[in-house]
PDB file of N, CA and C in Angstrom:
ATOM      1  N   UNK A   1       5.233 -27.146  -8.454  1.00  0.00           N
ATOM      2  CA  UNK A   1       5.455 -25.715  -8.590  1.00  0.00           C
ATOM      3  C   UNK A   1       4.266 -25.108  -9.321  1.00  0.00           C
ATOM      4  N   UNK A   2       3.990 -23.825  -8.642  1.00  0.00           N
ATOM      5  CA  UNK A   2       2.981 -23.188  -9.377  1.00  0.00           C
ATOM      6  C   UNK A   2       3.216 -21.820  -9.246  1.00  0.00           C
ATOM      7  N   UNK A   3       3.013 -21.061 -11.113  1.00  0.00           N
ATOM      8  CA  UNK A   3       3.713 -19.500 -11.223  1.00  0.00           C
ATOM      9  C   UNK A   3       2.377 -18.767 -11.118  1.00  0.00           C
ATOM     10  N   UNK A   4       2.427 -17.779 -10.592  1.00  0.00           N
ATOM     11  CA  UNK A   4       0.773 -17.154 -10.106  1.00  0.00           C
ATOM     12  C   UNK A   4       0.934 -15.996 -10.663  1.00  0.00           C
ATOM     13  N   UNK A   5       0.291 -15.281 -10.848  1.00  0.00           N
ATOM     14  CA  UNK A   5      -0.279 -13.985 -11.179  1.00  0.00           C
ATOM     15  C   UNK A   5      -0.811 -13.046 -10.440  1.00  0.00           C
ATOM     16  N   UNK A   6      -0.278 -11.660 -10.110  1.00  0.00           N
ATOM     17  CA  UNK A   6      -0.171 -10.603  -9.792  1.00  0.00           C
ATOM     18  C   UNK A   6      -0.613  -9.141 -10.689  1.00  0.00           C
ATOM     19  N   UNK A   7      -0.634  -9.743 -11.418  1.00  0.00           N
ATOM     20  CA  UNK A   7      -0.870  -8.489 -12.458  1.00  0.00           C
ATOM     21  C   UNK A   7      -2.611  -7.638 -12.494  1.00  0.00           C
ATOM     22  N   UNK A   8      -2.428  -6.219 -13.069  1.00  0.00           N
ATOM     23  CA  UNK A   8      -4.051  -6.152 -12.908  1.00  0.00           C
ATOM     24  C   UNK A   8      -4.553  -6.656 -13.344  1.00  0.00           C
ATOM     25  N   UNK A   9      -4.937  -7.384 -14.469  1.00  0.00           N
ATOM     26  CA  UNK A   9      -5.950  -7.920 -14.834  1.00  0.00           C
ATOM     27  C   UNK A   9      -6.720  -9.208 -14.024  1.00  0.00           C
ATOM     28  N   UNK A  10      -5.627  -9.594 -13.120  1.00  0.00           N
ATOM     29  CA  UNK A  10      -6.331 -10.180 -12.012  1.00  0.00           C
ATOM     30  C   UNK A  10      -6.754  -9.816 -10.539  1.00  0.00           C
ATOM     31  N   UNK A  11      -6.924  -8.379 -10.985  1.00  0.00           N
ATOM     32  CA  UNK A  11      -7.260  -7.938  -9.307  1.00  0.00           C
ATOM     33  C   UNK A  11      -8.440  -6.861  -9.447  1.00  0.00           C
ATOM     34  N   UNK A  12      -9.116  -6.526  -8.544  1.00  0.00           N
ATOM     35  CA  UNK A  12     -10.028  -5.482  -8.496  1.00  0.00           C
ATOM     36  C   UNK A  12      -9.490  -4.341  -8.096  1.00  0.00           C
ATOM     37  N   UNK A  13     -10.960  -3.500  -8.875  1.00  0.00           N
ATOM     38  CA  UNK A  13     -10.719  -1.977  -8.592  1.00  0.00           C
ATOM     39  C   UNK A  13     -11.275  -1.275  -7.722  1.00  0.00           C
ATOM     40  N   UNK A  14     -10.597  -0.943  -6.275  1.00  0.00           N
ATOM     41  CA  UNK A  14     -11.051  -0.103  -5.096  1.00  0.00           C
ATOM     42  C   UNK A  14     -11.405   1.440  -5.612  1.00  0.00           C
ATOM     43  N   UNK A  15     -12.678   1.591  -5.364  1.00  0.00           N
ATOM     44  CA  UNK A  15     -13.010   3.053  -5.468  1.00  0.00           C
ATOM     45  C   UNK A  15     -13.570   3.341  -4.073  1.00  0.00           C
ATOM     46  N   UNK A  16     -13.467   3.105  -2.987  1.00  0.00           N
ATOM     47  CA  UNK A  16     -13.828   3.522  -1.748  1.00  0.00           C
ATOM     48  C   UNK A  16     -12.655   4.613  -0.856  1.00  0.00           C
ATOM     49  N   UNK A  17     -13.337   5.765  -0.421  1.00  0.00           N
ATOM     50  CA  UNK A  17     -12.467   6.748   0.005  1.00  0.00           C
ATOM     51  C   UNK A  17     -11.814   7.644  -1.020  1.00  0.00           C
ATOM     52  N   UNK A  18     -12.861   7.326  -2.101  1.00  0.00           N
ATOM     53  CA  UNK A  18     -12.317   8.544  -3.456  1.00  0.00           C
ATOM     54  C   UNK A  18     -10.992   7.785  -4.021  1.00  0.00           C
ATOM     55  N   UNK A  19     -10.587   6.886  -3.675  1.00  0.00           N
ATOM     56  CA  UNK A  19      -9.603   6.250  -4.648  1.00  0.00           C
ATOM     57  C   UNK A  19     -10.249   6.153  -5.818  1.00  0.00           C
ATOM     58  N   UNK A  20      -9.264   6.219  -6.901  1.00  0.00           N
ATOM     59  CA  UNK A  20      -9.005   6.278  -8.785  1.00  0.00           C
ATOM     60  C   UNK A  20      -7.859   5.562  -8.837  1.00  0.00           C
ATOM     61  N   UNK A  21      -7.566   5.077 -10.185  1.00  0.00           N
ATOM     62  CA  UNK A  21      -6.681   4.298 -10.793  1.00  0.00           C
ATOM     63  C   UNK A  21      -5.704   3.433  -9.688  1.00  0.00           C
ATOM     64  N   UNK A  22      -6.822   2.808  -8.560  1.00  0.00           N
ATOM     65  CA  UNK A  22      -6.390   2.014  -7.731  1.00  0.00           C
ATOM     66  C   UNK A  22      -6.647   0.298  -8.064  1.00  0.00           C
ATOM     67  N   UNK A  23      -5.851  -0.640  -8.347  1.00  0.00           N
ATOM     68  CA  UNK A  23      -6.340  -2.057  -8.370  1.00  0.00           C
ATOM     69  C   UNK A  23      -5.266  -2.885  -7.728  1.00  0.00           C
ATOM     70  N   UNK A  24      -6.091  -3.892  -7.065  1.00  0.00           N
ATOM     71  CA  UNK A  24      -5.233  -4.921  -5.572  1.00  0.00           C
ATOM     72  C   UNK A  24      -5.507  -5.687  -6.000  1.00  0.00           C
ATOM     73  N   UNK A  25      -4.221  -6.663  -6.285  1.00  0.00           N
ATOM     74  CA  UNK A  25      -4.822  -8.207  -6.484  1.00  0.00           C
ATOM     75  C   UNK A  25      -3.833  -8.906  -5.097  1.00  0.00           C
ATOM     76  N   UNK A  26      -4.866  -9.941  -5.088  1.00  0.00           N
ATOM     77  CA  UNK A  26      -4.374 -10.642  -3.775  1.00  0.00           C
ATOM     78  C   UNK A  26      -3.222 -11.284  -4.096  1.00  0.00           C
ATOM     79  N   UNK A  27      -2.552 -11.509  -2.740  1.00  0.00           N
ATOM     80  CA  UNK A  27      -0.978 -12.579  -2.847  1.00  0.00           C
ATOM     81  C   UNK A  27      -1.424 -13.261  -1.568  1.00  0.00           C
ATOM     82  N   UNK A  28      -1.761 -13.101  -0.934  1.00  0.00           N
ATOM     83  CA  UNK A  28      -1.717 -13.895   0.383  1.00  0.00           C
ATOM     84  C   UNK A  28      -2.829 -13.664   1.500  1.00  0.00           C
ATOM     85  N   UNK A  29      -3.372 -14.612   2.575  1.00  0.00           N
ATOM     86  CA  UNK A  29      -4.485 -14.329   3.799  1.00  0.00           C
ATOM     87  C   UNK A  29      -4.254 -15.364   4.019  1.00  0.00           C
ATOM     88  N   UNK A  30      -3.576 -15.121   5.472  1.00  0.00           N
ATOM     89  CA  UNK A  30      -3.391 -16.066   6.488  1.00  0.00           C
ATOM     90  C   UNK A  30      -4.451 -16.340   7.852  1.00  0.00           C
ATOM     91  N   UNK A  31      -4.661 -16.764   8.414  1.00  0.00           N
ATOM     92  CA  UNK A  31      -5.354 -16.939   9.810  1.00  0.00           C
ATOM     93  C   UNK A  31      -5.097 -17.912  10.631  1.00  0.00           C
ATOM     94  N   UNK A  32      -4.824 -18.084  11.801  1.00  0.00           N
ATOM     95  CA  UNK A  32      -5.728 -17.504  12.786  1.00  0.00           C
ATOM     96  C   UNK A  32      -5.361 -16.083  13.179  1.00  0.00           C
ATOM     97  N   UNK A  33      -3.948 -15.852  13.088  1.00  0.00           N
ATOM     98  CA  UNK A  33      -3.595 -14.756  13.469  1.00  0.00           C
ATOM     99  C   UNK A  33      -3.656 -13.859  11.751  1.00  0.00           C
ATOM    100  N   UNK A  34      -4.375 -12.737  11.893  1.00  0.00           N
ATOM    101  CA  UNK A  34      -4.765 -12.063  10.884  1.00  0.00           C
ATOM    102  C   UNK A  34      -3.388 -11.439  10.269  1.00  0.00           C
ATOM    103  N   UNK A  35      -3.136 -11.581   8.880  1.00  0.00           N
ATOM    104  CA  UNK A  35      -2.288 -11.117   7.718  1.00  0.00           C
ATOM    105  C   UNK A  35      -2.633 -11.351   6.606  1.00  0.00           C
ATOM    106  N   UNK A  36      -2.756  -9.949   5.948  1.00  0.00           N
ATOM    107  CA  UNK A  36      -2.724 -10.151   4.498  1.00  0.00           C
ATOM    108  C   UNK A  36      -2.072  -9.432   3.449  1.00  0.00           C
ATOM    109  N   UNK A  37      -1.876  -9.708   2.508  1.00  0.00           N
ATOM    110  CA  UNK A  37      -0.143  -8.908   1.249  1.00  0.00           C
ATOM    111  C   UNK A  37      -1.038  -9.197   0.043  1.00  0.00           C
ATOM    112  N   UNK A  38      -1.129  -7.741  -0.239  1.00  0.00           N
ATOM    113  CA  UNK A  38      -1.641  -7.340  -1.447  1.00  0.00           C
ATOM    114  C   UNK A  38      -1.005  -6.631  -2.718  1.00  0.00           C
ATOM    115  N   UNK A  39      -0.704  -7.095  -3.927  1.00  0.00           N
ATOM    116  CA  UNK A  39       0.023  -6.076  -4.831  1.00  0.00           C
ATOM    117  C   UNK A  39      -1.265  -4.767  -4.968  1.00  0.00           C
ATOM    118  N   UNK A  40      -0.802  -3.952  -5.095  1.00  0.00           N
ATOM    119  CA  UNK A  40      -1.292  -2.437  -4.895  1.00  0.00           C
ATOM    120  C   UNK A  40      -0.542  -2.026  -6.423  1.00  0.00           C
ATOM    121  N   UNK A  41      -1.621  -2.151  -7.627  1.00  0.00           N
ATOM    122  CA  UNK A  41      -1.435  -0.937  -9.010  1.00  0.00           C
ATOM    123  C   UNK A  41      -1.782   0.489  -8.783  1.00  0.00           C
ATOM    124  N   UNK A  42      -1.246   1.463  -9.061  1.00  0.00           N
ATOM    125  CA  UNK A  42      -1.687   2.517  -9.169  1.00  0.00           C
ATOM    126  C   UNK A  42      -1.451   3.413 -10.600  1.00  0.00           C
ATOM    127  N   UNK A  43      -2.635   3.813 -11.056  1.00  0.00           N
ATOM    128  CA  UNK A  43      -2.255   4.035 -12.805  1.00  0.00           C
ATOM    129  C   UNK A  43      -1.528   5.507 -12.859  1.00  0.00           C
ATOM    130  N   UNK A  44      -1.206   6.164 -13.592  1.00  0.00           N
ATOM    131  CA  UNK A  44      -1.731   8.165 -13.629  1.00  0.00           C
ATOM    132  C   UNK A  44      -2.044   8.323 -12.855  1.00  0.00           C
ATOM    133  N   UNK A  45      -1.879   9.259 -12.027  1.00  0.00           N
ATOM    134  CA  UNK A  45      -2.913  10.559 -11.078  1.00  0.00           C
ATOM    135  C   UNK A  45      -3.705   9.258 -10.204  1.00  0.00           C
ATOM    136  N   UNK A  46      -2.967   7.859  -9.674  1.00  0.00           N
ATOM    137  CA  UNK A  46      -3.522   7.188  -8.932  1.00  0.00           C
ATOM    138  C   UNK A  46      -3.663   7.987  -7.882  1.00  0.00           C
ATOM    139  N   UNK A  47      -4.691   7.570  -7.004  1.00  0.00           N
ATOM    140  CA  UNK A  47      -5.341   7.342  -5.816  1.00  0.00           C
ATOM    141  C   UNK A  47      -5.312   6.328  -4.909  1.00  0.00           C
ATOM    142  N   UNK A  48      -4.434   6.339  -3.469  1.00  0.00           N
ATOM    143  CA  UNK A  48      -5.544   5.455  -2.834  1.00  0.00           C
ATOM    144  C   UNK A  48      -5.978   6.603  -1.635  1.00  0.00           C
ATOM    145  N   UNK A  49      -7.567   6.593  -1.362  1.00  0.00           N
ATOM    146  CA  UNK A  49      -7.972   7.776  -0.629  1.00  0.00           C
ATOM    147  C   UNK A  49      -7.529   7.726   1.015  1.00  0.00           C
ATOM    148  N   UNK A  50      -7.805   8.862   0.973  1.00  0.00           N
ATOM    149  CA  UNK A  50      -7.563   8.974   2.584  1.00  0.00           C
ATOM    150  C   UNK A  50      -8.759   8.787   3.450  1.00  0.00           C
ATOM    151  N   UNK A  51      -7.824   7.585   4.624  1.00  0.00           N
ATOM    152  CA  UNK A  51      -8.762   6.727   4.979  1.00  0.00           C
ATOM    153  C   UNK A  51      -8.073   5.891   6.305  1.00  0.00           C
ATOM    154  N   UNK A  52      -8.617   5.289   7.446  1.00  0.00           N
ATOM    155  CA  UNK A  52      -8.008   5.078   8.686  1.00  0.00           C
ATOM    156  C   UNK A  52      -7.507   3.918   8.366  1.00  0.00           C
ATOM    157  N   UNK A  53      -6.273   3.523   8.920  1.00  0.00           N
ATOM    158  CA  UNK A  53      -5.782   2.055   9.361  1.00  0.00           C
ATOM    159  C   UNK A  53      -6.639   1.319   9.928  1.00  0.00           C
ATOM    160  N   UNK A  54      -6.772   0.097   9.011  1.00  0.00           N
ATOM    161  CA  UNK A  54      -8.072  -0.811   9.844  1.00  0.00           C
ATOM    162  C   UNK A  54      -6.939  -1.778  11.300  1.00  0.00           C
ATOM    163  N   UNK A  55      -6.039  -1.552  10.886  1.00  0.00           N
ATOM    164  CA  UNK A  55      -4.693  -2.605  11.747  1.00  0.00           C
ATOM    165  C   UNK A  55      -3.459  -1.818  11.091  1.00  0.00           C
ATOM    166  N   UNK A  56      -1.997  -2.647  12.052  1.00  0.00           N
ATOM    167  CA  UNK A  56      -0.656  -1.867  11.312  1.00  0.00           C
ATOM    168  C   UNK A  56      -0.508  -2.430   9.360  1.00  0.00           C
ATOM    169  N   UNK A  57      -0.060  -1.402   9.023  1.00  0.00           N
ATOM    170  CA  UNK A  57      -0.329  -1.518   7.396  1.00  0.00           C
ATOM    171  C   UNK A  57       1.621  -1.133   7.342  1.00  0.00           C
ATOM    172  N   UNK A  58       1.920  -1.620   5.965  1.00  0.00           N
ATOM    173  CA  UNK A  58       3.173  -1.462   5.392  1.00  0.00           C
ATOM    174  C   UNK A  58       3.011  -1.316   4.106  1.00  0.00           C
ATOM    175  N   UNK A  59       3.331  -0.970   3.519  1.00  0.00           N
ATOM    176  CA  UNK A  59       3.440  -0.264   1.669  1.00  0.00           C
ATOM    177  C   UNK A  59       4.886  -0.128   1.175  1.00  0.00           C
ATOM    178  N   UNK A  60       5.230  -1.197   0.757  1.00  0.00           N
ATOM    179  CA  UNK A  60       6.611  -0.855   0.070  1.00  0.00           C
ATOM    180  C   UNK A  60       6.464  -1.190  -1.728  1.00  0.00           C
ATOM    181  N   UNK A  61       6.865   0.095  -2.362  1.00  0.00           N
ATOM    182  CA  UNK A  61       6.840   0.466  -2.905  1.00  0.00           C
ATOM    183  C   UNK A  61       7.909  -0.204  -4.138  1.00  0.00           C
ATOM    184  N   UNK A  62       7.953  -1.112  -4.922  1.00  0.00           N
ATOM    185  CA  UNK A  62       8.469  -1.687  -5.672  1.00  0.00           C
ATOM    186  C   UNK A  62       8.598  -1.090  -7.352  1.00  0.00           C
ATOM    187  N   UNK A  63       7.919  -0.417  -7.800  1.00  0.00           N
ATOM    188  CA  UNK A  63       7.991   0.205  -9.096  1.00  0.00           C
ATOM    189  C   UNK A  63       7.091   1.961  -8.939  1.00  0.00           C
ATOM    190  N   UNK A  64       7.798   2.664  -9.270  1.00  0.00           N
ATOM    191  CA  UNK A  64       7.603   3.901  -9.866  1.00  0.00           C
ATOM    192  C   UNK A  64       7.846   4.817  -8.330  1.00  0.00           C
ATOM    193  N   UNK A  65       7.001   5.955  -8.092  1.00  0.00           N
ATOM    194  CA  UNK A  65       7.326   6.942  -7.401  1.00  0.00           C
ATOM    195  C   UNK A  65       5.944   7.402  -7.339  1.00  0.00           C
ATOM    196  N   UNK A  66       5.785   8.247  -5.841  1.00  0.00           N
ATOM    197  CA  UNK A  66       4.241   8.993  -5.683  1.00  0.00           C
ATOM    198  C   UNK A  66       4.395   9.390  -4.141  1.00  0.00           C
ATOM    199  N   UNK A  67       3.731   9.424  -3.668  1.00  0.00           N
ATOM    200  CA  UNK A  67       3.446  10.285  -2.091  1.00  0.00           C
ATOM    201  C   UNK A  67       2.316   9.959  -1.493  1.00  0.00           C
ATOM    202  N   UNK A  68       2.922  10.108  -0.225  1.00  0.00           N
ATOM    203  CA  UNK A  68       2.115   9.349   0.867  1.00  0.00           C
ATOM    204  C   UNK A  68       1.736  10.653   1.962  1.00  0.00           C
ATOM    205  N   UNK A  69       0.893  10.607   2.997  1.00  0.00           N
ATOM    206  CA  UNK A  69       0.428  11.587   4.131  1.00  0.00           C
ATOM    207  C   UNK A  69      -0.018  10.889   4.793  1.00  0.00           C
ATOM    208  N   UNK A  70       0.018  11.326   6.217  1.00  0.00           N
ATOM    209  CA  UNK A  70      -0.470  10.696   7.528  1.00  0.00           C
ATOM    210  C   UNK A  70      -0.881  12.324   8.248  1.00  0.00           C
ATOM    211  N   UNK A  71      -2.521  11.849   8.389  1.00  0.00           N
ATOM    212  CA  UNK A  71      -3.117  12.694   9.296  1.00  0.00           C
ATOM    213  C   UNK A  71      -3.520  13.399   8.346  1.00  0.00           C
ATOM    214  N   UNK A  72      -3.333  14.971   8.734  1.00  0.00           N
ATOM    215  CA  UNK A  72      -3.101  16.207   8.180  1.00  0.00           C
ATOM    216  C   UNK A  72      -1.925  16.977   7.608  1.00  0.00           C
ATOM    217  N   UNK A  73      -0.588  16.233   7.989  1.00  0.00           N
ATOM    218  CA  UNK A  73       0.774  16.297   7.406  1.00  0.00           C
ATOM    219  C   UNK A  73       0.730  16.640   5.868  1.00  0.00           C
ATOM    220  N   UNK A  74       1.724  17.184   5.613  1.00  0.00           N
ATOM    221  CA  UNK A  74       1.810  17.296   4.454  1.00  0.00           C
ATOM    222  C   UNK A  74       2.377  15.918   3.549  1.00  0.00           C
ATOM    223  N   UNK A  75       2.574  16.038   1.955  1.00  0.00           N
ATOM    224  CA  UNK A  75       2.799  15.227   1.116  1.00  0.00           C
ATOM    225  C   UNK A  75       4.385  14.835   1.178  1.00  0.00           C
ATOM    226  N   UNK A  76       4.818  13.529   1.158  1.00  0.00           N
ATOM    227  CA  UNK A  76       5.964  13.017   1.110  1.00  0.00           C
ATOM    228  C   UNK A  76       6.314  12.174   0.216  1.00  0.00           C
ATOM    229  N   UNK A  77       7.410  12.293  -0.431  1.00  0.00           N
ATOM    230  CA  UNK A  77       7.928  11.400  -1.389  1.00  0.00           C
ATOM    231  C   UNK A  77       8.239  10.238  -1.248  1.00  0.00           C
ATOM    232  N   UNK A  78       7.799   9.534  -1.920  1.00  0.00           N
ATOM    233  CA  UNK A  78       8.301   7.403  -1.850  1.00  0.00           C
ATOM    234  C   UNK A  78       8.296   7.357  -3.403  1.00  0.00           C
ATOM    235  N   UNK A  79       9.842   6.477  -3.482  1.00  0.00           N
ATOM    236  CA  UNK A  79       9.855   5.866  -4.505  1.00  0.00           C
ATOM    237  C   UNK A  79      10.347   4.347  -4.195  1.00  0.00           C
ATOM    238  N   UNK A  80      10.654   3.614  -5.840  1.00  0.00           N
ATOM    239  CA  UNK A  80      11.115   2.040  -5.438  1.00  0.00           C
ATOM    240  C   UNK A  80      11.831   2.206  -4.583  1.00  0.00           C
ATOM    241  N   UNK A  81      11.871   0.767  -3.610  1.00  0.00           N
ATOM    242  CA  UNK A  81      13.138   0.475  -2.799  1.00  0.00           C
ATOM    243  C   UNK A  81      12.582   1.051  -1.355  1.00  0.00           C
ATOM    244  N   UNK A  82      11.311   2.110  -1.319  1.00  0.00           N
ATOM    245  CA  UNK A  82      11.445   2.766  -0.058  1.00  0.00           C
ATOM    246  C   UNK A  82       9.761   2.201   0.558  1.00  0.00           C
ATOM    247  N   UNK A  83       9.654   2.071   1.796  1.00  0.00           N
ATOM    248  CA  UNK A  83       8.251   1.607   2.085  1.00  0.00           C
ATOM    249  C   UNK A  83       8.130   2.469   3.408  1.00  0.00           C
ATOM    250  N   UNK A  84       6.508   2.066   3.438  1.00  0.00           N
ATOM    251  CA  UNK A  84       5.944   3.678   4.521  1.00  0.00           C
ATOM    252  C   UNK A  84       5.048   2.246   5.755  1.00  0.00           C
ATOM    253  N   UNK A  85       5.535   2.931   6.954  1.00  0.00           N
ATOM    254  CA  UNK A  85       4.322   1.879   7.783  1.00  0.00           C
ATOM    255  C   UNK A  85       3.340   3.098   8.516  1.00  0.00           C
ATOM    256  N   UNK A  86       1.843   2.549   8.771  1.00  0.00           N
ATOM    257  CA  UNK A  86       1.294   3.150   8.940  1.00  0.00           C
ATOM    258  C   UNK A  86       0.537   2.420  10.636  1.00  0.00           C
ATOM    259  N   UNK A  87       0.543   2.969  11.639  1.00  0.00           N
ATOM    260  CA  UNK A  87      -0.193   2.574  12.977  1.00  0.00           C
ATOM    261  C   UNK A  87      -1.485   1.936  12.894  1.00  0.00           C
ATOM    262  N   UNK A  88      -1.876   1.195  13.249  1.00  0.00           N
ATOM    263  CA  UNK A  88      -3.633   1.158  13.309  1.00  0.00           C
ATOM    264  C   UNK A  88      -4.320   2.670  14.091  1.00  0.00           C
ATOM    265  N   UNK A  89      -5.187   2.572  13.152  1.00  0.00           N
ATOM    266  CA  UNK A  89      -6.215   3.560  13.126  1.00  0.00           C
ATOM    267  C   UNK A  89      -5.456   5.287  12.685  1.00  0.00           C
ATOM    268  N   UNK A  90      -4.272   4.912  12.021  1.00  0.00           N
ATOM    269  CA  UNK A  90      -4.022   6.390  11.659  1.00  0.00           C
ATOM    270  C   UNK A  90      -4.540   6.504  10.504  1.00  0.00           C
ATOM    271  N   UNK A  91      -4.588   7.699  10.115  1.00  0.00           N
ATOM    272  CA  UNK A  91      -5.520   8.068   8.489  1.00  0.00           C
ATOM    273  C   UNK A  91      -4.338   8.464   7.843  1.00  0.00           C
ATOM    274  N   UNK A  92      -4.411   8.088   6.665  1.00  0.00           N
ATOM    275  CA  UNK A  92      -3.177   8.054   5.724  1.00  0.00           C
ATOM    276  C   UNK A  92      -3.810   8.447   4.358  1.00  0.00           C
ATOM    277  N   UNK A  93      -3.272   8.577   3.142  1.00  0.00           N
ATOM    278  CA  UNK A  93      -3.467   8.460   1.834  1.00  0.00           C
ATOM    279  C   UNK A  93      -2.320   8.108   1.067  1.00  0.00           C
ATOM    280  N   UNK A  94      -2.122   8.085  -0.360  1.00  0.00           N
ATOM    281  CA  UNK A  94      -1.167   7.469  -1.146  1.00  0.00           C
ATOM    282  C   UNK A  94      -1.823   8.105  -2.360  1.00  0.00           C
ATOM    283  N   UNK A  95      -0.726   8.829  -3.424  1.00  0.00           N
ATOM    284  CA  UNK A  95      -0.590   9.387  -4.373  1.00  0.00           C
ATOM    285  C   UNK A  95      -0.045   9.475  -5.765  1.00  0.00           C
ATOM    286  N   UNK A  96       0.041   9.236  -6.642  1.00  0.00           N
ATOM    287  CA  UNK A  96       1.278   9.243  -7.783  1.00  0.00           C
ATOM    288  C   UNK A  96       0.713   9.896  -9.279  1.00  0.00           C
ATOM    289  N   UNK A  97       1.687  10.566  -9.757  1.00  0.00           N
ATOM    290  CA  UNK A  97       1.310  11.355 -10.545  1.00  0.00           C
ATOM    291  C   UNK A  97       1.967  10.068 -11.914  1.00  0.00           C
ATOM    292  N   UNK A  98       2.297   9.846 -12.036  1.00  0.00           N
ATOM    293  CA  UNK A  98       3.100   8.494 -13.139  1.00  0.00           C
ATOM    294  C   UNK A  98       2.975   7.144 -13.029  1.00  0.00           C
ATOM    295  N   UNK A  99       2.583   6.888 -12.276  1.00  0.00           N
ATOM    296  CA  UNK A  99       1.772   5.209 -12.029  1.00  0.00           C
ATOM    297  C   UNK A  99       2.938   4.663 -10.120  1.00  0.00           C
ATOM    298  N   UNK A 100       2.621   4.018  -9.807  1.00  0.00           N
ATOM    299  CA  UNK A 100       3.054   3.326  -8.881  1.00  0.00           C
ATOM    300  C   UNK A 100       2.528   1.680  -8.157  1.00  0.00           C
ATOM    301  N   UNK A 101       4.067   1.027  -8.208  1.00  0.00           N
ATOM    302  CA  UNK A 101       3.080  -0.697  -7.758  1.00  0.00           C
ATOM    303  C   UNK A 101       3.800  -0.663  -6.852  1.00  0.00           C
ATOM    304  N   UNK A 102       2.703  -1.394  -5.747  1.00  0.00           N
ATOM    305  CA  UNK A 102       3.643  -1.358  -4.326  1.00  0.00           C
ATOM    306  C   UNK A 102       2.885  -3.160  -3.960  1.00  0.00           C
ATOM    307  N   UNK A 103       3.655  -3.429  -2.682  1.00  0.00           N
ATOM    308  CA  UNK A 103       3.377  -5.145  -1.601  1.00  0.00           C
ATOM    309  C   UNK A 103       2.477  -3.862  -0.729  1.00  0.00           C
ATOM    310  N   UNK A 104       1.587  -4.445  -0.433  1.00  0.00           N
ATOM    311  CA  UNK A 104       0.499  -4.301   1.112  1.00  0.00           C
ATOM    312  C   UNK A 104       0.780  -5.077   1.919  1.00  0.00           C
ATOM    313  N   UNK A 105       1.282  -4.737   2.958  1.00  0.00           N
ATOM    314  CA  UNK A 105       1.187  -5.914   4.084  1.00  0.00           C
ATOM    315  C   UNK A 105       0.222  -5.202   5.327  1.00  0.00           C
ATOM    316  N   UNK A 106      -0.810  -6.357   5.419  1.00  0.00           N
ATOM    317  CA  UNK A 106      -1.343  -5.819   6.710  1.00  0.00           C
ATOM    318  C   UNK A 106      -1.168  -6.930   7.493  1.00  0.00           C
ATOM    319  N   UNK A 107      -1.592  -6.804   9.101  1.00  0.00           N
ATOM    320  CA  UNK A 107      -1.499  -7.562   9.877  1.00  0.00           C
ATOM    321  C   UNK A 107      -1.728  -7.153  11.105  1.00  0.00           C
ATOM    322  N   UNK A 108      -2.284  -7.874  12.044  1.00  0.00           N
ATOM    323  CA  UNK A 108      -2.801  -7.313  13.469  1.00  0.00           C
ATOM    324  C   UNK A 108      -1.650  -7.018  14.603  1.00  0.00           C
ATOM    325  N   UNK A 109       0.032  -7.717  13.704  1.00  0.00           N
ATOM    326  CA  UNK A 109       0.895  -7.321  14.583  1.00  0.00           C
ATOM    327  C   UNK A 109       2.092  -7.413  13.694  1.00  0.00           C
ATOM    328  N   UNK A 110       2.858  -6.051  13.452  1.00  0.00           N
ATOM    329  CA  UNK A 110       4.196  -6.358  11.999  1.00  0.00           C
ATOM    330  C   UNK A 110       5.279  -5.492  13.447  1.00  0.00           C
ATOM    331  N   UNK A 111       6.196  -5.830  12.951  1.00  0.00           N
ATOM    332  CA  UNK A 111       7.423  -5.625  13.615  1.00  0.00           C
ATOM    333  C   UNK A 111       8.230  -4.702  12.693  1.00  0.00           C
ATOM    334  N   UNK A 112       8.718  -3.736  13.107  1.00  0.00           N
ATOM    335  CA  UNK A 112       9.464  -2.718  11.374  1.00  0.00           C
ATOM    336  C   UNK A 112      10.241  -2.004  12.164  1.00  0.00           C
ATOM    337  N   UNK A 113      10.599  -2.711  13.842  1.00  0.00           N
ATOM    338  CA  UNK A 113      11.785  -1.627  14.614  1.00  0.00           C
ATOM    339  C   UNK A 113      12.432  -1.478  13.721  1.00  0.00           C
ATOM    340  N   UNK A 114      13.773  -2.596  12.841  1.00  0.00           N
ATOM    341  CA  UNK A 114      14.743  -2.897  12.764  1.00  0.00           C
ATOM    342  C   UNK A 114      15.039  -2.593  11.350  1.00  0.00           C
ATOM    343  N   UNK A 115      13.930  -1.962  10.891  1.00  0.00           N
ATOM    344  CA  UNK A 115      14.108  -1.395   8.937  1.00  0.00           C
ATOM    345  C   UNK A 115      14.718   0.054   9.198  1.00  0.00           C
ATOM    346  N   UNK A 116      15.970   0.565   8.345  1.00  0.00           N
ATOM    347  CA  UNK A 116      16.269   1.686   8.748  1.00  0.00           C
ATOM    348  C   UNK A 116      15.251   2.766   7.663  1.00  0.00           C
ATOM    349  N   UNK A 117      15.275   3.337   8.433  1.00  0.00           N
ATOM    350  CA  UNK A 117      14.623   4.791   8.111  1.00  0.00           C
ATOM    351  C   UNK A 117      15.180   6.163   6.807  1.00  0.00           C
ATOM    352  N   UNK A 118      14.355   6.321   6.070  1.00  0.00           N
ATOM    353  CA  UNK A 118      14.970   7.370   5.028  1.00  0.00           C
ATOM    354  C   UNK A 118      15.369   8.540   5.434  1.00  0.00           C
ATOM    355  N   UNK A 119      16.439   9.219   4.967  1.00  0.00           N
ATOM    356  CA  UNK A 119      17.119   9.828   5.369  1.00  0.00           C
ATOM    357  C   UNK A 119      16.648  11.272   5.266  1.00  0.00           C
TER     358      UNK A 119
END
């Protein structure tokens, strides 16, 4: 058995696409078939900038509250418990005025028919 670490102090700080008080530390990268799950910190007045889906992306949101956009749409609320999927190649951003930690899942193919939808 081995207990790993997630926390920021073991992850870096993304400032690309005008992200602030953004830091990812890795959990996982698989291959051949591409996936990877990232814890996602976000401090104060985090940032992650707006910026295209490199592949389908998932963000579920495990501690605090902040807002998400796709496209040109306006700002939407996510808190714990609730997660956002995003298409490849859509442009998205992510927001929080009080800190927020979320799971990243990317992958070249995620399945999320069957998650129900916020109300």
């Amino acid at each position: 058995m081995r207990i790993v670490r997630f926390d920021e102090s073991v992850g870096r700080a993304i400032q690309a696409f005008g992200s602030n008080q953004f830091i990812i530390s890795k959990v996982v990268r698989a291959e051949p078939k591409f996936v990877q799950i990232g814890y996602a910190h976000l401090g104060t007045n985090g940032l992650i900038g707006y910026h295209q889906a490199a592949c389908p992306q998932l963000l579920v949101v495990v501690q605090g509250e902040g807002w998400v956009r796709s496209g040109e749409g306006e700002r939407l609320p996510v808190k714990a418990g609730q997660g956002v999927y995003w298409e490849q190649g859509e442009w998205h951003e992510t927001g929080t005025a009080g800190g927020l930690t979320a799971m990243l899942i990317e992958a070249d193919a995620l399945d999320v028919s069957g998650l129900p939808e916020v109300e």
